[in-house]
N, C-alpha and C. Protein backbone atom coordinates (compact mmCIF):
# COMPACT_ATOMS: atom_id res chain seq x y z
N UNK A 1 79.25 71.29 97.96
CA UNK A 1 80.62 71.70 97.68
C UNK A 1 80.93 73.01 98.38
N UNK A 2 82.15 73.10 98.86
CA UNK A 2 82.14 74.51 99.15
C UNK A 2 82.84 75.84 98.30
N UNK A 3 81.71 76.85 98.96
CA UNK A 3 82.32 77.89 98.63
C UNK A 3 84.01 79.15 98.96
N UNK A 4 84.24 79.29 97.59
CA UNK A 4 85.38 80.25 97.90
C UNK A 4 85.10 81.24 99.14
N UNK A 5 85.82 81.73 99.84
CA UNK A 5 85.64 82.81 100.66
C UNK A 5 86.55 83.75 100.87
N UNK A 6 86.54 84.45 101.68
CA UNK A 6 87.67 85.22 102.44
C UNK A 6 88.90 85.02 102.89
N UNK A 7 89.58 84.62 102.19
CA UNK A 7 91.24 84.21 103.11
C UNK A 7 91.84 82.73 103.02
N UNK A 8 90.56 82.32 102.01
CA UNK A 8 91.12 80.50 101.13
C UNK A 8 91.58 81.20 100.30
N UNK A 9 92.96 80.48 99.95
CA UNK A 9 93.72 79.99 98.82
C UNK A 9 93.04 79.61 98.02
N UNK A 10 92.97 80.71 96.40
CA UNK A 10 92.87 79.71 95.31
C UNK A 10 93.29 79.30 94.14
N UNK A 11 93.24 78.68 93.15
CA UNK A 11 93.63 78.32 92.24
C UNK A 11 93.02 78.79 90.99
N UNK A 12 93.21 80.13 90.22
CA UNK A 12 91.93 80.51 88.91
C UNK A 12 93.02 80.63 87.71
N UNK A 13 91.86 79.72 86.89
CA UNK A 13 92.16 79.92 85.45
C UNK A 13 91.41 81.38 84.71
N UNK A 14 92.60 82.15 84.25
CA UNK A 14 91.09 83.58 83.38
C UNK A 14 91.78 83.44 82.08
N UNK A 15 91.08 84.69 81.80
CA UNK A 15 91.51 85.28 80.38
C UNK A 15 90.91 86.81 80.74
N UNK A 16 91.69 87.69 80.98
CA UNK A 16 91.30 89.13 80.95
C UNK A 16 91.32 90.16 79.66
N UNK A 17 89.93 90.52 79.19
CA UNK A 17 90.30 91.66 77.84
C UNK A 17 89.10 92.62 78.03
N UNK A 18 89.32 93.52 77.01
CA UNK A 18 89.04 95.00 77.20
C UNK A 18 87.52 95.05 76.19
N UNK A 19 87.00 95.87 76.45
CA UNK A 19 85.63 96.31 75.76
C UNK A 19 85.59 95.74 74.08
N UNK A 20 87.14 96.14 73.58
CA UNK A 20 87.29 96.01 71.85
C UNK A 20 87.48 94.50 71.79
N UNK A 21 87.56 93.68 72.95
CA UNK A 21 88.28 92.65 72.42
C UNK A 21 89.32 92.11 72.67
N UNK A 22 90.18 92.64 73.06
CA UNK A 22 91.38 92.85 73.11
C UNK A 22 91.95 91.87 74.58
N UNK A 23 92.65 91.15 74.46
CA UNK A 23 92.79 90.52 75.56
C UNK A 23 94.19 90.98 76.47
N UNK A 24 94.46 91.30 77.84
CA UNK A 24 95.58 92.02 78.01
C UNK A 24 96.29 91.16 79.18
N UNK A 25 95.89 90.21 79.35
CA UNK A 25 96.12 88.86 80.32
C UNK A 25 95.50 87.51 80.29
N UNK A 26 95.82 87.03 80.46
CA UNK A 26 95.79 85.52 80.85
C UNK A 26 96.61 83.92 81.32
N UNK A 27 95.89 83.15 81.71
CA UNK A 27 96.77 82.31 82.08
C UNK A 27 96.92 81.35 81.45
N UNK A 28 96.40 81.24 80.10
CA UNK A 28 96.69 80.02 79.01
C UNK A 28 98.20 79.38 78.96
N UNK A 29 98.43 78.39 79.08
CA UNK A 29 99.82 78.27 79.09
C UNK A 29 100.66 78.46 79.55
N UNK A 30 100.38 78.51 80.89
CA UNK A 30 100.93 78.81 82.35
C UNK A 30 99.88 78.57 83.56
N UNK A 31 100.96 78.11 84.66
CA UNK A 31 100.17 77.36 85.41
C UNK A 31 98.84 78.42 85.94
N UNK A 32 97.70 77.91 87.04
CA UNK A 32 96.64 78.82 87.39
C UNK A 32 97.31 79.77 88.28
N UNK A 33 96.77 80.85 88.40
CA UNK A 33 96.98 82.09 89.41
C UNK A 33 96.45 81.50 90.56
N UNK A 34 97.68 81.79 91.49
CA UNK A 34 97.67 81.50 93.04
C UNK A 34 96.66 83.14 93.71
N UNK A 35 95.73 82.93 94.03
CA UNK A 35 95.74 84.21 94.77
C UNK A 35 94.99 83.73 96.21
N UNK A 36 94.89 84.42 97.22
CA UNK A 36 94.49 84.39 98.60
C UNK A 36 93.38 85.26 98.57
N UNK A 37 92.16 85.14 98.23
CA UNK A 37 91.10 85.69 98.55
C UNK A 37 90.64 86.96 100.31
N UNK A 38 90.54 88.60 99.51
CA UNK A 38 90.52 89.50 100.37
C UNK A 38 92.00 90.09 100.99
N UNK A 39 93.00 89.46 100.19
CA UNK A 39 94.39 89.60 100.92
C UNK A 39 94.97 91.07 100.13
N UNK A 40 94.02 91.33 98.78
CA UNK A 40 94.68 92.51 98.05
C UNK A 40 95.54 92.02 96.79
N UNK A 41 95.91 91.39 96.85
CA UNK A 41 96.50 90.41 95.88
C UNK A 41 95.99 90.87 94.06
N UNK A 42 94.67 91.04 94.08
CA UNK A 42 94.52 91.26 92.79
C UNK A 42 93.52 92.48 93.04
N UNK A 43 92.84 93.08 91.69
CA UNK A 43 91.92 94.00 91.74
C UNK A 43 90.33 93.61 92.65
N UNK A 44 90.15 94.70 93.43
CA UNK A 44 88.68 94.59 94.04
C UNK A 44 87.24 93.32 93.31
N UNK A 45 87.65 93.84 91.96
CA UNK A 45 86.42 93.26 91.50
C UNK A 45 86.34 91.69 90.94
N UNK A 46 87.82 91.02 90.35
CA UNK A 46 88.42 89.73 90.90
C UNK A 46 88.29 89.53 91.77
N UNK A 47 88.44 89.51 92.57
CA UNK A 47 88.78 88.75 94.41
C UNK A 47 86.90 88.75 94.25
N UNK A 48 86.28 89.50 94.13
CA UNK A 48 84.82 89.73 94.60
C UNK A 48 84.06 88.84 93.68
N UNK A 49 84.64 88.51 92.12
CA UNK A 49 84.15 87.75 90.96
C UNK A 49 84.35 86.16 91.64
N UNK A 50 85.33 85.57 92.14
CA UNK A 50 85.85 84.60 92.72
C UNK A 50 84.71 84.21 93.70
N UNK A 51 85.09 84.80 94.69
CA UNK A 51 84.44 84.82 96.20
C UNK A 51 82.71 83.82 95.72
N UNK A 52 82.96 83.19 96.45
CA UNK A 52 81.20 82.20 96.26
C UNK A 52 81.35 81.16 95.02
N UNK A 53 82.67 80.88 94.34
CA UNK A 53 82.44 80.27 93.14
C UNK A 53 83.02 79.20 93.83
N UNK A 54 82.18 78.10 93.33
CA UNK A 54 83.11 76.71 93.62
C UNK A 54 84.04 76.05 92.62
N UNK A 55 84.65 75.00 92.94
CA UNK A 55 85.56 74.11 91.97
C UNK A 55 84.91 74.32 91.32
N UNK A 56 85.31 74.06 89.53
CA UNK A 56 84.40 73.49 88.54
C UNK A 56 83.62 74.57 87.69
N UNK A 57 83.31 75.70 88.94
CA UNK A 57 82.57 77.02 88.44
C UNK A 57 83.55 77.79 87.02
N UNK A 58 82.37 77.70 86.33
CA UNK A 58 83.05 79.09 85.44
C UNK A 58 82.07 80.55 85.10
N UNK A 59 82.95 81.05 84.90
CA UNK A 59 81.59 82.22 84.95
C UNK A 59 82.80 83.45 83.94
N UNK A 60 81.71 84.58 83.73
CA UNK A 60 82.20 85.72 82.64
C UNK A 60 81.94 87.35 83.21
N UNK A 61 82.45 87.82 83.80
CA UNK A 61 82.63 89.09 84.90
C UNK A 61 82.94 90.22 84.48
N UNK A 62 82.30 91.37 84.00
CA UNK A 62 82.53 92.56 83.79
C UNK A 62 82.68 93.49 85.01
N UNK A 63 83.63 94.01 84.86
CA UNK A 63 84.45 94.83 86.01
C UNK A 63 84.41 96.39 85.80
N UNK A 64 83.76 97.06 86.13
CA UNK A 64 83.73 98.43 86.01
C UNK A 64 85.45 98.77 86.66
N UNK A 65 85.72 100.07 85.88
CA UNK A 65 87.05 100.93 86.43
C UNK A 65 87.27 100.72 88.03
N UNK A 66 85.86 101.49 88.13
CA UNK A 66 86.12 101.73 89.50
C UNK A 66 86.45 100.51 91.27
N UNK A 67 86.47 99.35 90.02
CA UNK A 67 86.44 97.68 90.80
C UNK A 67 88.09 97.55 90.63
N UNK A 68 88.45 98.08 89.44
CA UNK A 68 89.39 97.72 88.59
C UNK A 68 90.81 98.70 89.21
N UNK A 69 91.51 99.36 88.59
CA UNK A 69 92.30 100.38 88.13
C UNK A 69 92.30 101.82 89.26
N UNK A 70 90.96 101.46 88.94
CA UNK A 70 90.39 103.19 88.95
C UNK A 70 90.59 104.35 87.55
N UNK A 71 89.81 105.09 87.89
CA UNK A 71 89.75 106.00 86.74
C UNK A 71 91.73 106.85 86.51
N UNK A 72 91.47 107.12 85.16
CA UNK A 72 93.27 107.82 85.13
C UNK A 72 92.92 109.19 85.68
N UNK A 73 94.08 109.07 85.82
CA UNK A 73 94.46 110.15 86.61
C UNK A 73 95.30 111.34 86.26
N UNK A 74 95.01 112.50 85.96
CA UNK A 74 95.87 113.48 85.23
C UNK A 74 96.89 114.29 86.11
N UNK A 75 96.60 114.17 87.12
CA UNK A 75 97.69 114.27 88.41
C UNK A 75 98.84 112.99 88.07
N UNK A 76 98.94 112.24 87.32
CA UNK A 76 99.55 110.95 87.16
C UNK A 76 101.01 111.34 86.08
N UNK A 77 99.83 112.20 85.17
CA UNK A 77 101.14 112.94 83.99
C UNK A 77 101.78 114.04 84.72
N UNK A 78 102.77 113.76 83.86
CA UNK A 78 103.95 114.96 84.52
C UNK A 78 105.10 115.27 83.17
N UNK A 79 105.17 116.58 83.09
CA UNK A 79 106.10 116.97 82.01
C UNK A 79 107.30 116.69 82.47
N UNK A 80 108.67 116.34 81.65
CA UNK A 80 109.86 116.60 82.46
C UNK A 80 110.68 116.83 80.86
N UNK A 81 111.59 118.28 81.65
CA UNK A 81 112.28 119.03 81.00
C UNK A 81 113.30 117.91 80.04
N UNK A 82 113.04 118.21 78.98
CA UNK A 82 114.59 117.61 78.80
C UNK A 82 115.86 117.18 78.97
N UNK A 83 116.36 118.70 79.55
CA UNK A 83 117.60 119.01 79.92
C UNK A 83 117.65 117.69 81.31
N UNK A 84 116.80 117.35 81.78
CA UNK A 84 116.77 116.27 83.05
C UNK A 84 116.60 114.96 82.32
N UNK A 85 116.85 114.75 81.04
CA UNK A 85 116.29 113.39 80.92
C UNK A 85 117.98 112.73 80.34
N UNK A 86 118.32 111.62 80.87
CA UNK A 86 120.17 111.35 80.70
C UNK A 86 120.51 111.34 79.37
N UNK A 87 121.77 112.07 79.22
CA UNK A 87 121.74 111.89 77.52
C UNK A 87 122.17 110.67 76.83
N UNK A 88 121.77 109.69 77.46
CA UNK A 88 122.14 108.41 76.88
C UNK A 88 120.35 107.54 76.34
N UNK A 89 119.62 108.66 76.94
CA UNK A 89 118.02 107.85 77.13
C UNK A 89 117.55 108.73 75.42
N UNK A 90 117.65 108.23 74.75
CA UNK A 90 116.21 108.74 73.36
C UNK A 90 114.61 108.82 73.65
N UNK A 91 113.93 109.02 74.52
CA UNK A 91 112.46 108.39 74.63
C UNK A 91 111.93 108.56 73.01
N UNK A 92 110.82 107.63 73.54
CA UNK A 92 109.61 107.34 72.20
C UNK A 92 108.50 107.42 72.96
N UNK A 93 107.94 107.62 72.20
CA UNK A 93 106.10 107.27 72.34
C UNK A 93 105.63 105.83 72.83
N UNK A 94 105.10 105.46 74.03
CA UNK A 94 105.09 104.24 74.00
C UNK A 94 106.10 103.23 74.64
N UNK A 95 107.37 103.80 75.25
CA UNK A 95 108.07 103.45 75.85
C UNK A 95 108.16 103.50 77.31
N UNK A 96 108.47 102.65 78.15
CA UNK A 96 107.69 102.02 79.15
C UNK A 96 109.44 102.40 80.03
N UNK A 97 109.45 103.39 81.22
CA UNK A 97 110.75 103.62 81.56
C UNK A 97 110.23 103.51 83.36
N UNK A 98 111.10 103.27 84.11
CA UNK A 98 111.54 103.23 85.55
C UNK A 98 112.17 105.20 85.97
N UNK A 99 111.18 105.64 86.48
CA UNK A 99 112.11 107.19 87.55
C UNK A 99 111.52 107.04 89.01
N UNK A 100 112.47 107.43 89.59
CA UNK A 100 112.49 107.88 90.79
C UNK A 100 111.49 108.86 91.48
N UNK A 101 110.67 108.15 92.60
CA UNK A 101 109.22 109.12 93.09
C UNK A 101 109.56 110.13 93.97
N UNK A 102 108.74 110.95 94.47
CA UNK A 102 109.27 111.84 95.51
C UNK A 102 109.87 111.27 96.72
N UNK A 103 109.17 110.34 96.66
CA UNK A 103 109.36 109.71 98.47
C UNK A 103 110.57 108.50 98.03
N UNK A 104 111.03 108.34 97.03
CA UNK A 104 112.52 107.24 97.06
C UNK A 104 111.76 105.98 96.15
N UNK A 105 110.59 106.12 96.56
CA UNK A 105 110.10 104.38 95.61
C UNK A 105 110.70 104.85 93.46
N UNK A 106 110.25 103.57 93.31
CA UNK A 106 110.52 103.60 91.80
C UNK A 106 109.33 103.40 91.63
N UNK A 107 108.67 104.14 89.87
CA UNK A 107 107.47 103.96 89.50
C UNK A 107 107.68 103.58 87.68
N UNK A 108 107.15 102.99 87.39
CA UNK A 108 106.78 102.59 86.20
C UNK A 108 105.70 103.72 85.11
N UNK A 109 106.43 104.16 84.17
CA UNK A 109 105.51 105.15 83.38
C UNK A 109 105.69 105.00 81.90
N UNK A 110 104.83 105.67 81.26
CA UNK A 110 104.74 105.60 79.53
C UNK A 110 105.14 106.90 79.13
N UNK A 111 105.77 106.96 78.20
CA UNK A 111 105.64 108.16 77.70
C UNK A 111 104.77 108.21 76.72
N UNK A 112 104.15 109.70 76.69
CA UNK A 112 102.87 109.60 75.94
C UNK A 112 102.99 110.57 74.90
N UNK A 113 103.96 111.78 75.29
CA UNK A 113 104.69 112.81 73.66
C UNK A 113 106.06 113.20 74.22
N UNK A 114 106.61 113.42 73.10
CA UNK A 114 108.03 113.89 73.11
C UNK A 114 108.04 115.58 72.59
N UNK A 115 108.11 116.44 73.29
CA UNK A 115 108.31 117.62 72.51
C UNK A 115 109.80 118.25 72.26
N UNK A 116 110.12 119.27 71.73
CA UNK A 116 111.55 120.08 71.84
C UNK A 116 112.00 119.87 73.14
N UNK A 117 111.15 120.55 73.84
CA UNK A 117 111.81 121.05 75.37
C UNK A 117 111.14 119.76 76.59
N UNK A 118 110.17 119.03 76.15
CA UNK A 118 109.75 118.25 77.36
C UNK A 118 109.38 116.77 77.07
N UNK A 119 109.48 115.96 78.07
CA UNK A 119 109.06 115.00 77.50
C UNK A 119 107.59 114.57 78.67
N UNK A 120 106.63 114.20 77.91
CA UNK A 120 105.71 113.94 78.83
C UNK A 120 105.38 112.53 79.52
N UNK A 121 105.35 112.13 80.55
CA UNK A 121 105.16 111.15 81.44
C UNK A 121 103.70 110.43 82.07
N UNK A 122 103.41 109.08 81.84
CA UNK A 122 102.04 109.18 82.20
C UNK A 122 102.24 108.12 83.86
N UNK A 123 101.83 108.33 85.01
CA UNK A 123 102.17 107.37 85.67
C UNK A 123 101.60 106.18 86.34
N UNK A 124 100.11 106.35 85.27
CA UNK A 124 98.71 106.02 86.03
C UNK A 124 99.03 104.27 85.33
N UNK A 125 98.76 103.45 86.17
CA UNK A 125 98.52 101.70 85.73
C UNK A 125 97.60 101.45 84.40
N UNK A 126 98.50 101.09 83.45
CA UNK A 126 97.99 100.89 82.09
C UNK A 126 96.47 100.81 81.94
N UNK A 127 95.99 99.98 82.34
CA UNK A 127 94.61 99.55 82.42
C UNK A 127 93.73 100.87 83.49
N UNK A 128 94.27 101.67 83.61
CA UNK A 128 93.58 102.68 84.40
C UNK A 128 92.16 103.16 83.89
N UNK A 129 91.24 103.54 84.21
CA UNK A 129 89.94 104.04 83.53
C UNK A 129 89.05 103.00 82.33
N UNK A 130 90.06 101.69 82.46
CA UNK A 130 89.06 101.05 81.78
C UNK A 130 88.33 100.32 82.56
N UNK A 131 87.42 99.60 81.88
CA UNK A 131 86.35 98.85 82.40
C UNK A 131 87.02 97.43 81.85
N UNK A 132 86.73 96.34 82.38
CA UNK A 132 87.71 95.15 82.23
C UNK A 132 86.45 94.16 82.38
N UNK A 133 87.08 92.94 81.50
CA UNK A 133 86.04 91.53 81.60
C UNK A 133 86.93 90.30 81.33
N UNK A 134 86.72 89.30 82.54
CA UNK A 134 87.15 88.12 82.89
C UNK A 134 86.93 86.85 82.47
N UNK A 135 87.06 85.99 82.10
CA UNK A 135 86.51 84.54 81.93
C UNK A 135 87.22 84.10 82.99
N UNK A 136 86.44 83.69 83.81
CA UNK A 136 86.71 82.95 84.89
C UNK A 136 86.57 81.32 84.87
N UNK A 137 87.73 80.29 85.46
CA UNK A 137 87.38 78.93 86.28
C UNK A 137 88.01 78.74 87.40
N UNK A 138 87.49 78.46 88.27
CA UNK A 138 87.64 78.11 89.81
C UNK A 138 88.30 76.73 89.62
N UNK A 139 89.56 76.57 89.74
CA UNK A 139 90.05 75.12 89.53
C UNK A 139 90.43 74.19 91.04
N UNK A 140 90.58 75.05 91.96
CA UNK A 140 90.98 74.27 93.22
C UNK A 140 90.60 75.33 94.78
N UNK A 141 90.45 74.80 95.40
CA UNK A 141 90.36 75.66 96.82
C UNK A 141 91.41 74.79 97.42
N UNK A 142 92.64 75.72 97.76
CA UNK A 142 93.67 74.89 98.58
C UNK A 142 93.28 74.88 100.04
């Protein structure tokens, strides 16, 4: 049979969750994840969990951070004054908002405290600094 490689199309069924348990993806109940093997498409240590598995294969993949995310990043938080935040916006704890980067892109962040004068911003990819584990099946090589 052959093996997955570098730059085949494939077809994977997972289930992605965290050290506690906790599951923070998957494809149950939705069709398999299309990805293109080495194209960047998903995290380092997926594409690398894949790679050599054939049809049929299933397998269970612990992903260190550094495969993953990468570690967080405290260069990532950023305070921002109040007085700059629109007075139509309330933040919370836990609320997941769209601002404007230096260079024009848009970035996705959490807020992580609300004080008097600031509100704090986290901008690092949720799953940042964790360590991650897969259930993997190899369902097709297109």
């Amino acid at each position: 049979m052959a093996k997955a490689k570098k730059g085949d199309k494939v077809q994977v069924i997972y289930k992605g969750y965290l050290e506690d348990g906790k599951i923070f993806d998957s494809s149950e109940g939705k069709p398999p994840l299309d990805v293109t093997l080495g194209s960047g498409m998903v995290i380092p240590g997926f594409d690398a969990a894949v790679t050599g598995m054939e049809v049929g294969d299933k397998k269970t993949v612990k992903i260190p951070m550094d495969q993953a995310y990468g570690p967080h990043n405290a260069e990532m938080v950023m305070q921002m004054p109040k007085s700059q935040v629109p007075p139509d916006l309330n933040p919370e704890i836990g609320q997941k908002l769209q601002v404007g980067g230096t260079g024009g892109e848009v970035m996705m962040v959490e807020v992580i405290d609300v004080t008097d004068e600031f509100v704090v911003l986290d901008a690092n990819p949720p799953l940042a600094g964790k360590d991650l584990t897969f259930d993997l099946e190899l369902v097709a090589i297109l």
